[in-house]
N, C-alpha and C. Protein backbone atom coordinates (compact mmCIF):
# COMPACT_ATOMS: atom_id res chain seq x y z
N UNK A 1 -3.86 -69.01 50.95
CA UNK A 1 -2.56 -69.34 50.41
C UNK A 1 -2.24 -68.49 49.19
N UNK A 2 -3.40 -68.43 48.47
CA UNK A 2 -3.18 -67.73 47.16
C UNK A 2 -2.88 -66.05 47.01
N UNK A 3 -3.55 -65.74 48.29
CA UNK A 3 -3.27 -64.26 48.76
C UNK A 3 -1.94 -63.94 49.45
N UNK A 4 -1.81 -64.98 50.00
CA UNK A 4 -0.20 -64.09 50.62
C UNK A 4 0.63 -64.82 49.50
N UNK A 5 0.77 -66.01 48.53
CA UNK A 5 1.43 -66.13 47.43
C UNK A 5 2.01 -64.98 46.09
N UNK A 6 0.71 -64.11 46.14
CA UNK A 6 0.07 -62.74 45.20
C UNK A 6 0.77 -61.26 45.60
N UNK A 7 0.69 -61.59 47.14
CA UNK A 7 1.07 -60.11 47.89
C UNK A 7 2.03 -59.55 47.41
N UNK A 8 2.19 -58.18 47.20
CA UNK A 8 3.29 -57.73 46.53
C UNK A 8 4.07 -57.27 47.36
N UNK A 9 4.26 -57.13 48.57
CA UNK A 9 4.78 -56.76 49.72
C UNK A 9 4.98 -57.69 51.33
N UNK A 10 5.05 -59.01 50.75
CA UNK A 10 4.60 -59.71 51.91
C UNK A 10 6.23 -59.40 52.43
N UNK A 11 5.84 -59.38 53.98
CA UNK A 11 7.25 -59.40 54.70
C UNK A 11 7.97 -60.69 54.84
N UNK A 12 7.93 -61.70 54.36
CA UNK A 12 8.80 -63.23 54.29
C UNK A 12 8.50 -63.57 53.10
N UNK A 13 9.45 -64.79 53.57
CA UNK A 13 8.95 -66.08 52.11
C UNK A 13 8.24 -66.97 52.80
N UNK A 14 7.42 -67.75 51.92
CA UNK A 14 6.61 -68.53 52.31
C UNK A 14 7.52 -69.87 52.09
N UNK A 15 8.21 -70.89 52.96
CA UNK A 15 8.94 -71.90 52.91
C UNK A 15 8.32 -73.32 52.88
N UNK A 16 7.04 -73.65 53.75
CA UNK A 16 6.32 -74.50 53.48
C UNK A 16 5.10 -74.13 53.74
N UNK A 17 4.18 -75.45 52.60
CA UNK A 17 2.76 -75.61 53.04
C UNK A 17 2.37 -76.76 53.77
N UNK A 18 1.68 -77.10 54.44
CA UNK A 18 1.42 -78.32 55.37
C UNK A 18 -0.28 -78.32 55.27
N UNK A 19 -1.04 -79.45 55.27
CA UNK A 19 -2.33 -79.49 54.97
C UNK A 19 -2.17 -80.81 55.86
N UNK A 20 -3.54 -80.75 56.31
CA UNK A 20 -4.44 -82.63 57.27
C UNK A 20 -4.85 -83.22 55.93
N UNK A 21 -5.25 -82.81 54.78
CA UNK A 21 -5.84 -83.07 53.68
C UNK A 21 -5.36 -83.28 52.59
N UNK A 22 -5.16 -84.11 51.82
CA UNK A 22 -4.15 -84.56 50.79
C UNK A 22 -5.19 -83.49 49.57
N UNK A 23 -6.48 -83.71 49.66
CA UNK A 23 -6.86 -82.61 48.34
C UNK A 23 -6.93 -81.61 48.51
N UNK A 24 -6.28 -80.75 49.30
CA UNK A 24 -5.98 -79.14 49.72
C UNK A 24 -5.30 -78.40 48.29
N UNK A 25 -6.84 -77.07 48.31
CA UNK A 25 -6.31 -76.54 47.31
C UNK A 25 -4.61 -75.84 47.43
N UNK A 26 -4.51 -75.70 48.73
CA UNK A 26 -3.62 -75.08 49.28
C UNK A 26 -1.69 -75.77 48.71
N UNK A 27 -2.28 -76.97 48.77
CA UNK A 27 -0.86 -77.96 48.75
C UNK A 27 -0.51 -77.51 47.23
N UNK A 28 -1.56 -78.04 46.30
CA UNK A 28 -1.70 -77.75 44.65
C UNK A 28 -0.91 -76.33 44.48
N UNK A 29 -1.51 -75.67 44.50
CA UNK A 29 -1.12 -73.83 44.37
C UNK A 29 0.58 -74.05 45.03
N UNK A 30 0.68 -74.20 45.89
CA UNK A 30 1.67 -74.49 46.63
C UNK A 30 3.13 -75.20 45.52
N UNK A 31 2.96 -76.36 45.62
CA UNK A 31 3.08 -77.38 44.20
C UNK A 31 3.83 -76.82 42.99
N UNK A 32 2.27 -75.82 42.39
CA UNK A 32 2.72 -75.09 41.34
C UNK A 32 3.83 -73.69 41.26
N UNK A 33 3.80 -73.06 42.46
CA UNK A 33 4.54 -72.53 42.48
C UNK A 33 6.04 -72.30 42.94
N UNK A 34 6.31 -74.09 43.50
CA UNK A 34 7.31 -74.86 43.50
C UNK A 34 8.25 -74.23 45.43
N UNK A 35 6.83 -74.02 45.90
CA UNK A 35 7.38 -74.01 47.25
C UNK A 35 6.81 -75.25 47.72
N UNK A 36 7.76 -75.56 48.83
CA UNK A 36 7.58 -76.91 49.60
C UNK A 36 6.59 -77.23 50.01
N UNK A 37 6.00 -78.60 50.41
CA UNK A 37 4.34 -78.83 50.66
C UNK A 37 4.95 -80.36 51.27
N UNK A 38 4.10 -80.84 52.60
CA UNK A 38 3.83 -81.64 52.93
C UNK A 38 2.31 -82.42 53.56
N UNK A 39 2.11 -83.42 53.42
CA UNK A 39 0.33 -83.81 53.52
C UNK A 39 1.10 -84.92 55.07
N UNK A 40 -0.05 -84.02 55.86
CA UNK A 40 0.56 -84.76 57.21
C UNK A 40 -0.93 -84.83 57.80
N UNK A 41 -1.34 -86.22 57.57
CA UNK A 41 -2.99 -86.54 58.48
C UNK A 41 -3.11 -87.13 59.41
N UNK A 42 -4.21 -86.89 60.10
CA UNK A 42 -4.22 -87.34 61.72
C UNK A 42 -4.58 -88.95 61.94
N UNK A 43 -5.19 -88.68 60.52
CA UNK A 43 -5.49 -90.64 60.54
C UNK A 43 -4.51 -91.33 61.05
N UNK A 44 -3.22 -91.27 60.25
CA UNK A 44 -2.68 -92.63 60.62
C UNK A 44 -2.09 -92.37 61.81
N UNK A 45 -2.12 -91.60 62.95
CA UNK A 45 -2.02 -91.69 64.12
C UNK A 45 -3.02 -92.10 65.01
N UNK A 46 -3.77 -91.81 64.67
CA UNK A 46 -5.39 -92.25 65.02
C UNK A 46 -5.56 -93.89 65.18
N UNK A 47 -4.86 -94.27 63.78
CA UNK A 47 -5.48 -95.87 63.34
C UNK A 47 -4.17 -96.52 64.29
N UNK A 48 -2.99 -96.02 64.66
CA UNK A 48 -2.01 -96.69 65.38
C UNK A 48 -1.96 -96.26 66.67
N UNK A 49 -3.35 -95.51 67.40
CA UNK A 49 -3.75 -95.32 68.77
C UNK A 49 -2.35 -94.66 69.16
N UNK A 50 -2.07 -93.80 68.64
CA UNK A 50 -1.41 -92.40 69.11
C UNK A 50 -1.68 -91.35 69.78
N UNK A 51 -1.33 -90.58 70.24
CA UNK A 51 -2.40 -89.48 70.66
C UNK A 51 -2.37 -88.46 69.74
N UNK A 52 -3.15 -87.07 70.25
CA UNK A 52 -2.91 -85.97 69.66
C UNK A 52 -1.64 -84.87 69.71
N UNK A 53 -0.98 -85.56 71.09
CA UNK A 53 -0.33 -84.82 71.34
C UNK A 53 1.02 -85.25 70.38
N UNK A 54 1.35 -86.68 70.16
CA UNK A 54 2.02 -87.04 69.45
C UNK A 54 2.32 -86.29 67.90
N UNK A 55 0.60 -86.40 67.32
CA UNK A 55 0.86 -85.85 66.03
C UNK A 55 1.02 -84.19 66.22
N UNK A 56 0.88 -83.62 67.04
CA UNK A 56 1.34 -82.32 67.31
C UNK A 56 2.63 -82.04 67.62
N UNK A 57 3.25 -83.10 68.08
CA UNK A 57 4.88 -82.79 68.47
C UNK A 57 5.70 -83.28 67.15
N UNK A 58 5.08 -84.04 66.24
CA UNK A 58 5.81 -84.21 65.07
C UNK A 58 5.24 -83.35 64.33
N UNK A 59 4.03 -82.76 64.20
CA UNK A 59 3.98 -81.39 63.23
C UNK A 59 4.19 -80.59 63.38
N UNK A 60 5.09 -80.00 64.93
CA UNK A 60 5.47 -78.92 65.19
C UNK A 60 7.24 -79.10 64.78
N UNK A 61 7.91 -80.48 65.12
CA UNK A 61 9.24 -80.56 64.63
C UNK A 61 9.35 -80.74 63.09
N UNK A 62 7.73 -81.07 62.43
CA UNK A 62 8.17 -80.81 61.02
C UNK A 62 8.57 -79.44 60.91
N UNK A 63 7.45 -78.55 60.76
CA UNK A 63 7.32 -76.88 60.47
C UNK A 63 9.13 -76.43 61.34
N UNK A 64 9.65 -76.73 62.31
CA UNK A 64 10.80 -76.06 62.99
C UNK A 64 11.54 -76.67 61.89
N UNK A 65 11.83 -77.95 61.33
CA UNK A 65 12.67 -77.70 60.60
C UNK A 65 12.67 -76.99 59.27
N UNK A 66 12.08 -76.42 58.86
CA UNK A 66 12.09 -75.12 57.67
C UNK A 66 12.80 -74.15 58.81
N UNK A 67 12.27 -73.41 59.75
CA UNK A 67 13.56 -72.80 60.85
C UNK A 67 11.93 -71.22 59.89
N UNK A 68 10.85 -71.54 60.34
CA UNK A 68 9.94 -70.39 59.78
C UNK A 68 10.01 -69.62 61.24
N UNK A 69 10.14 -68.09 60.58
CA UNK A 69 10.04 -67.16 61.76
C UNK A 69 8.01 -66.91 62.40
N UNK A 70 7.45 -67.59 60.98
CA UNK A 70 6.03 -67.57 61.40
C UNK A 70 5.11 -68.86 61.30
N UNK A 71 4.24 -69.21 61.86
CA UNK A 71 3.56 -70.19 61.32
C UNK A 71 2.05 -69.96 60.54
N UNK A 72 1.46 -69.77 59.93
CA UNK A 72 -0.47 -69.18 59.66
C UNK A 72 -0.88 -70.68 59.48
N UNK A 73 -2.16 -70.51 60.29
CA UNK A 73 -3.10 -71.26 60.01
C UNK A 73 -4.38 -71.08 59.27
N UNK A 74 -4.21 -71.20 57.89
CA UNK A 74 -5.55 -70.92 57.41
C UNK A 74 -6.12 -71.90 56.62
N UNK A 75 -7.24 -72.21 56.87
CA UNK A 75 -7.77 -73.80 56.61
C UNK A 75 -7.57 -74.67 57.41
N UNK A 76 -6.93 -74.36 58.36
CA UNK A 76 -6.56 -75.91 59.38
C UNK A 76 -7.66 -76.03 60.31
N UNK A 77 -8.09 -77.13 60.08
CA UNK A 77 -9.35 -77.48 60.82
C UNK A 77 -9.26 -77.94 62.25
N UNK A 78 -7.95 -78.42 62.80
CA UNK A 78 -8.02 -79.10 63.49
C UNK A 78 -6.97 -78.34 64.76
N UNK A 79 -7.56 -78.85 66.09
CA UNK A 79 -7.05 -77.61 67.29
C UNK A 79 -5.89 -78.68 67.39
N UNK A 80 -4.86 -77.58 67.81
CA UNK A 80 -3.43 -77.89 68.22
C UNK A 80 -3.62 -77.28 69.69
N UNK A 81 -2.51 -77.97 69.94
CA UNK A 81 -2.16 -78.16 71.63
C UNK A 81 -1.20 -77.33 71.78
N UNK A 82 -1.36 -77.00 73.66
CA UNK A 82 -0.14 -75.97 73.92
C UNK A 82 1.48 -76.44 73.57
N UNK A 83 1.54 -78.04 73.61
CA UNK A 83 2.64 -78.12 73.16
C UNK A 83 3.45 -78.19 71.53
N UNK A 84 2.46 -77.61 71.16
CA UNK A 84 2.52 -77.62 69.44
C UNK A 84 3.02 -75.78 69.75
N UNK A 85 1.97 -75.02 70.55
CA UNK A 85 2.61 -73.80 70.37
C UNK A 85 3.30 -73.42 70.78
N UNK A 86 3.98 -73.75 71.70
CA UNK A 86 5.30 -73.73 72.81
C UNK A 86 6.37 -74.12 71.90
N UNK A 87 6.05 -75.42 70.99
CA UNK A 87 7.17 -75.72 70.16
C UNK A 87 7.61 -74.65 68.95
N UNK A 88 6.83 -73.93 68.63
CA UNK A 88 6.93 -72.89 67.84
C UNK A 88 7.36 -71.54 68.31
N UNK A 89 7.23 -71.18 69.60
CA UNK A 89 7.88 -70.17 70.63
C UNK A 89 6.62 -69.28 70.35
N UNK A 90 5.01 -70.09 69.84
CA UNK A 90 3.97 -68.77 70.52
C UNK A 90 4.09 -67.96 68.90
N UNK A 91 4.56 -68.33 67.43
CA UNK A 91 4.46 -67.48 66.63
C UNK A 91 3.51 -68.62 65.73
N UNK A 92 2.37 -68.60 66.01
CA UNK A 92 1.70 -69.00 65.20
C UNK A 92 0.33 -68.76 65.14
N UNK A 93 -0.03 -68.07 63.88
CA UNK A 93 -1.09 -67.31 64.03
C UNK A 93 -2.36 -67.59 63.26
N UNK A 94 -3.61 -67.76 63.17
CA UNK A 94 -4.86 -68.73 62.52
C UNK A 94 -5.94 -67.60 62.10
N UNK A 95 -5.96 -67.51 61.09
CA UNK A 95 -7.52 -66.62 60.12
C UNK A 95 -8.43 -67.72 60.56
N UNK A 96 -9.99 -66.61 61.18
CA UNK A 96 -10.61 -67.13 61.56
C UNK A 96 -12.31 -66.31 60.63
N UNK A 97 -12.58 -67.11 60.51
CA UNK A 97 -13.73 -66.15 59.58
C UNK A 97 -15.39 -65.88 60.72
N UNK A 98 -14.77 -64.72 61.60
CA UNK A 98 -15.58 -64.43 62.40
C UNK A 98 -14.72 -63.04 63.15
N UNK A 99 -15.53 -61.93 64.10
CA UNK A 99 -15.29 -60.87 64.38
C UNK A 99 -14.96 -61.35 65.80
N UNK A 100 -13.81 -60.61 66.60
CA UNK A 100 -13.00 -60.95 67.80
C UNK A 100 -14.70 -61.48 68.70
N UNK A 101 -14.43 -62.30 69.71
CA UNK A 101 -15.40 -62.39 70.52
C UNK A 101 -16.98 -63.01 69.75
N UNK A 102 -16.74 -63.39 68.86
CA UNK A 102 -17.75 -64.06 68.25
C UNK A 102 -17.62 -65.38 67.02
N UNK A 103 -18.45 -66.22 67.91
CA UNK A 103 -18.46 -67.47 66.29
C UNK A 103 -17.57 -68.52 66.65
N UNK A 104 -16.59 -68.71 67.81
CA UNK A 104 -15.56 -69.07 67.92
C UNK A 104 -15.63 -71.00 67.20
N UNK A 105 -14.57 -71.34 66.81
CA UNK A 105 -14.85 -72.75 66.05
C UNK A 105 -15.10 -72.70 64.50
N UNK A 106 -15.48 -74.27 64.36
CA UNK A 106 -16.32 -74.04 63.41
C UNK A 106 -17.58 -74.03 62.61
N UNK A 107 -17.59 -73.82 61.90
CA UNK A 107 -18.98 -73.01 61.20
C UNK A 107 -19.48 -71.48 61.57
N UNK A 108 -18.68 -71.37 61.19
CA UNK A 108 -18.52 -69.40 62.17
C UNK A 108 -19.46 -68.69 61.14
N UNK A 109 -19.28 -68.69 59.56
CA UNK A 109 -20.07 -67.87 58.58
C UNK A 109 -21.75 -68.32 58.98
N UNK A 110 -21.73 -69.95 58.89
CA UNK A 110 -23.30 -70.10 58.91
C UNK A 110 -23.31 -69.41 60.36
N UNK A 111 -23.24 -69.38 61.29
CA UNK A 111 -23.79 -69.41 62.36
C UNK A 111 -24.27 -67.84 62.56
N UNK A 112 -23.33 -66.63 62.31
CA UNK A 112 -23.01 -65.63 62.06
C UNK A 112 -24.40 -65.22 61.18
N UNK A 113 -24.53 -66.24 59.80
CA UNK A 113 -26.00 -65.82 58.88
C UNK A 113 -27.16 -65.90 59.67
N UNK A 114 -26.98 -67.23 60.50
CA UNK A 114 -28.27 -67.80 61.29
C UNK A 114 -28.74 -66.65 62.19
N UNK A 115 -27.54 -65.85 62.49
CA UNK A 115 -27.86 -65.21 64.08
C UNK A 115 -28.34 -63.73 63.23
N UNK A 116 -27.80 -63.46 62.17
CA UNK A 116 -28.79 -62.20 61.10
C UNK A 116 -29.77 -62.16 60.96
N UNK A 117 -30.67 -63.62 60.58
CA UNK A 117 -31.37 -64.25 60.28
C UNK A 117 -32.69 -64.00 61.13
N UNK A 118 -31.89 -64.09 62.90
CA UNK A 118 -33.01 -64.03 63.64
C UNK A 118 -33.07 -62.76 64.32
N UNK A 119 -32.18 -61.61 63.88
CA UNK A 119 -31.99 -60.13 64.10
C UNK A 119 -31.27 -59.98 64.79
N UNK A 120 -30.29 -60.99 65.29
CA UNK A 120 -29.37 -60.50 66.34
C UNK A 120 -28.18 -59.80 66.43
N UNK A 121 -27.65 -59.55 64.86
CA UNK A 121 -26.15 -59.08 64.27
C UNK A 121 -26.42 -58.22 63.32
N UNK A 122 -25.80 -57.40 62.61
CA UNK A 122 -26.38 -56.66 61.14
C UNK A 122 -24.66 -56.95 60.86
N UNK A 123 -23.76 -57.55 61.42
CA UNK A 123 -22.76 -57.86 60.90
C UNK A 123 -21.69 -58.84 61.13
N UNK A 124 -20.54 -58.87 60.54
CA UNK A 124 -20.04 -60.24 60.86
C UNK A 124 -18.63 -59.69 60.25
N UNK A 125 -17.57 -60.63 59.81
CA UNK A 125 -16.56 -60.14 60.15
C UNK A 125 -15.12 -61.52 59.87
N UNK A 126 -14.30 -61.34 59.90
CA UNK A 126 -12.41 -62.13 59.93
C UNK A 126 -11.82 -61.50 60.83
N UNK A 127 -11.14 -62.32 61.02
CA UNK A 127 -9.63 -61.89 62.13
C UNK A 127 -8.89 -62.50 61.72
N UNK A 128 -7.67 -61.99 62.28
CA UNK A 128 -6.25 -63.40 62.14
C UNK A 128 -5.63 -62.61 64.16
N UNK A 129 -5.45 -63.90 64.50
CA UNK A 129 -5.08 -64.04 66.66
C UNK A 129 -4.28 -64.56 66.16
N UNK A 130 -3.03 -64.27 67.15
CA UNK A 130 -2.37 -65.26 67.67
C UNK A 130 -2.88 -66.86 68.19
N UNK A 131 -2.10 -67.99 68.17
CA UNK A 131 -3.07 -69.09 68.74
C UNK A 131 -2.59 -69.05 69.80
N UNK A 132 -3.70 -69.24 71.07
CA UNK A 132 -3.59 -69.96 72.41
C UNK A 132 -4.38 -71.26 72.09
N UNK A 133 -4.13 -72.27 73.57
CA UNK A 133 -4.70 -73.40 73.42
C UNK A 133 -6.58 -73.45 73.78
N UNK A 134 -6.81 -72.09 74.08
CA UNK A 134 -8.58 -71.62 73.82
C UNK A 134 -8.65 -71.45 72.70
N UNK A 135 -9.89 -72.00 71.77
CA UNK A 135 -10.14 -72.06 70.31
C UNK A 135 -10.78 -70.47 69.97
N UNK A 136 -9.92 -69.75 68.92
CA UNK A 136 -10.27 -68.22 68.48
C UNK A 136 -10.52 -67.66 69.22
N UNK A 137 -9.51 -67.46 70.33
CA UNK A 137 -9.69 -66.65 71.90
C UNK A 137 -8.46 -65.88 72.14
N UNK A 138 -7.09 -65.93 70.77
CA UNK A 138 -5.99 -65.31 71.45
C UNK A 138 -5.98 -63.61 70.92
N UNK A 139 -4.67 -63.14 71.26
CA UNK A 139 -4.81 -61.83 70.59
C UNK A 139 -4.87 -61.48 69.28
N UNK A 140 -5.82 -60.88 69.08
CA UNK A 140 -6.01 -60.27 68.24
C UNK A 140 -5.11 -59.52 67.90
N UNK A 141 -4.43 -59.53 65.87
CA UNK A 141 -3.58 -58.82 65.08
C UNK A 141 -4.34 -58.08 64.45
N UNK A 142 -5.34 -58.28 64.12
CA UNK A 142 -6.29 -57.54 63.18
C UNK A 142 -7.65 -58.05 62.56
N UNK A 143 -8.79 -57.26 62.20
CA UNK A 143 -9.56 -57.89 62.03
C UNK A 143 -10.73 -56.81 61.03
N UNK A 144 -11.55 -57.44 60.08
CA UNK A 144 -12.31 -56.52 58.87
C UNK A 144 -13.69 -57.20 59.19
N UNK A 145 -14.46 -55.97 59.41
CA UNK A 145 -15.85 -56.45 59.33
C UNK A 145 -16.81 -56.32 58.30
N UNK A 146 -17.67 -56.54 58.21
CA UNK A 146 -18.50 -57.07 56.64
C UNK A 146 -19.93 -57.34 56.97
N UNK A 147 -20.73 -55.89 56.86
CA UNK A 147 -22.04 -55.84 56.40
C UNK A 147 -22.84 -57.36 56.57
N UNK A 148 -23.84 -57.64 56.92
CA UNK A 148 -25.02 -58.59 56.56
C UNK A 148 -26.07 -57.69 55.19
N UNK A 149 -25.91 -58.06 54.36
CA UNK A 149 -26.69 -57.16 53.53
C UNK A 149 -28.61 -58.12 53.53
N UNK A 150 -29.34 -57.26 53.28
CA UNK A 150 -31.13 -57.73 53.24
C UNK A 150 -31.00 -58.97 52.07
N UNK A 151 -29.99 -58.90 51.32
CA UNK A 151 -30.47 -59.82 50.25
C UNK A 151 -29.52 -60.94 49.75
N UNK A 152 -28.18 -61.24 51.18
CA UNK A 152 -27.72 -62.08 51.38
C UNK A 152 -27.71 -63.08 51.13
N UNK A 153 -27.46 -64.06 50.17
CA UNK A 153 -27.45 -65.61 51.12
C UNK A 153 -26.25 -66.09 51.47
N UNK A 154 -25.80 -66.97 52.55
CA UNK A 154 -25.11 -68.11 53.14
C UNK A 154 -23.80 -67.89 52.24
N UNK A 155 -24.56 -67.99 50.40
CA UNK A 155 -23.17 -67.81 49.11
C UNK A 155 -22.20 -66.97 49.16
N UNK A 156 -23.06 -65.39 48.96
CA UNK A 156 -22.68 -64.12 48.62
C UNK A 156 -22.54 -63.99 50.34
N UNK A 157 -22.53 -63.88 51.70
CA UNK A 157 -21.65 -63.89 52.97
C UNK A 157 -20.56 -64.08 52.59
N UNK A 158 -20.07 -65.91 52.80
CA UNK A 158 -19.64 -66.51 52.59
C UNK A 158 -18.34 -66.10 51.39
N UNK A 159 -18.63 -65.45 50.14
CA UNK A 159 -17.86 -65.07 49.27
C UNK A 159 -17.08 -63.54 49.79
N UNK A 160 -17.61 -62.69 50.31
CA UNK A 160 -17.24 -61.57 50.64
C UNK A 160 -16.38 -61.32 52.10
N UNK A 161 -17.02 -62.46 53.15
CA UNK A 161 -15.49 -62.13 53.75
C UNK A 161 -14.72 -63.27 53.82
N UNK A 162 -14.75 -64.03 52.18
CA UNK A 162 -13.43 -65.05 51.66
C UNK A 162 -12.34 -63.69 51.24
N UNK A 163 -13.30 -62.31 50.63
CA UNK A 163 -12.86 -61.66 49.83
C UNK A 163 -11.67 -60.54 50.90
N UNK A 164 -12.48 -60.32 52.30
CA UNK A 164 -11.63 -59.56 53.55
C UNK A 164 -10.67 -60.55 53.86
N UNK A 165 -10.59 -61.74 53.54
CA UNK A 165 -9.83 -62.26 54.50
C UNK A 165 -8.27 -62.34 53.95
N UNK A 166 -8.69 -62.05 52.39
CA UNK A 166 -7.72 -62.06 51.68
C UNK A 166 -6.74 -61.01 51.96
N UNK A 167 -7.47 -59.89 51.86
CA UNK A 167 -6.99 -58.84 52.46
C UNK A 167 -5.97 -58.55 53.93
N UNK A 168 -6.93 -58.87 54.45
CA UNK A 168 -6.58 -59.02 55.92
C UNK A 168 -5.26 -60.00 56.36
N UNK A 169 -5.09 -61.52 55.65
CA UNK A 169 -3.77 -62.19 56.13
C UNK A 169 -2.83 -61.49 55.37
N UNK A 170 -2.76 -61.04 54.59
CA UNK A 170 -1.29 -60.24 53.91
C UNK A 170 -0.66 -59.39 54.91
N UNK A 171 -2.16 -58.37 55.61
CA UNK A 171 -1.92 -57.37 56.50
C UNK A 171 -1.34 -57.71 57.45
N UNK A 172 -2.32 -58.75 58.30
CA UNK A 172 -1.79 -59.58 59.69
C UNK A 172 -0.63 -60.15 59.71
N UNK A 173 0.09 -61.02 58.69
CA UNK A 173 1.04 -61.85 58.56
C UNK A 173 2.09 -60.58 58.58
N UNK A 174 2.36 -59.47 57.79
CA UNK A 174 3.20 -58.61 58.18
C UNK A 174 3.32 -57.48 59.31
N UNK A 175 2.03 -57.72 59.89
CA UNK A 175 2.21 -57.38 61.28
C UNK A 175 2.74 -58.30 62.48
N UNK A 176 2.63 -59.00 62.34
CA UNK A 176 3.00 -60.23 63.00
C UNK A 176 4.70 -60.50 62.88
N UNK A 177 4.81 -60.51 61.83
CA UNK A 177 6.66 -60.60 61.50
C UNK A 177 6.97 -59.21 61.84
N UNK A 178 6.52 -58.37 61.68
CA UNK A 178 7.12 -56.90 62.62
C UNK A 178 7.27 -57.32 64.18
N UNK A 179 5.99 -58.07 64.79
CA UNK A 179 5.77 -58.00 66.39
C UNK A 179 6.62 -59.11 66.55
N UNK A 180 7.37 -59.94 65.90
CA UNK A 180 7.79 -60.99 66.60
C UNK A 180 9.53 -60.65 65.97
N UNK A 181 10.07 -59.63 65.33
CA UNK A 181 11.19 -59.50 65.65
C UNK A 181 12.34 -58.71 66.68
C-alpha cells in the first residue's frame, strides 16, 4: 500500500482500501492519507451461515462502486471466486511473494527457504498475475527474482523480496492500467 501510495508515477489514483482485517496496516496508512478505507470480514457472514459466494458478491459491488478501473490484491489472504472476478470484468490483479510456477498459496517465502534449505532452489522471487479462480496460476504481469544468499535467514529472505515487491507493484499496477485500456 505504502509503495504505490509513494510512487511518483503511478498511473491512477488509489480510491479505496478494503482489508478482511480491521488491524491492517494497510487501512491505517490508508486513513492517514485520507483515501477511502473499508474493513469488510468474512466472519460475520460466516457466523450468519452465508456463503462465500455471498461475501464475494457484496465485496465485489462494494469495490464497483468506487467505479476503480483496477483492483490489487496485496495482503488479501483470502481466495475469491469467479464470481467476484467476473464482477470486476477480470481487472484484478494479486502480488504474490513467489516466482511464476512456484510456491503457489500461502506461506510461499517459508516454503521457498525450506526448499533452499534442502538444495533444491538457489532462488526465489514476487510476481503480481492477473487473478483466475486457480490460486497464483493467472497471467503473469511481471515478476523480480531474488538470490537465496548462504547466510540467509527466513528474516533477511523475507525482508528483501518485501523490498522487490515494492518495486515490482508500482511497475505491474501501471502495466496493467496500460493492458486494460
Amino acid at each position: 500500500m505504502q509503495a504505490l501510495m509513494n510512487a511518483p508515477h503511478l498511473a491512477g489514483e488509489i480510491v479505496l482500501v478494503v482489508a478482511n482485517r480491521a488491524a491492517s496496516a494497510g487501512l491505517e496508512v490508508a486513513r492517514q492519507a485520507g483515501i477511502q478505507t473499508h474493513y469488510f470480514p468474512l466472519k460475520p457472514y460466516k457466523d450468519a451461515g452465508k456463503s462465500r459466494e455471498a461475501y464475494d458478491r457484496d465485496l465485489a459491488a462494494l469495490i464497483r462502486g468506487y467505479a476503480p478501473d483496477l483492483t490489487v490484491l496485496a495482503g488479501w489472504m483470502h481466495i475469491l471466486s469467479a464470481g467476484f472476478i467476473e464482477a470486476l470484468n477480470g481487472h484484478v490483479i494479486n502480488l504474490h511473494p513467489a516466482l511464476p510456477g512456484q510456491f503457489a498459496g500461502a506461506n510461499a517465502i517459508e516454503r521457498a527457504y525450506q526448499a533452499y534449505q534442502r538444495g533444491e532452489i538457489t532462488q526465489t522471487g514476487c510476481m503480481v498475475h492477473y487473478v483466475v479462480p486457480e490460486v497464483d496460476a493467472g497471467p503473469v504481469i511481471d515478476y523480480a527474482t531474488v538470490p537465496i544468499l548462504p547466510d540467509d535467514t527466513l528474516e533477511t529472505l523475507t525482508g528483501r523480496i518485501q523490498h522487490a515487491e515494492h518495486r515490482l507493484i508500482v511497475a505491474a499496477v501501471n502495466q496493467a492500467l496500460r493492458d486494460n485500456d
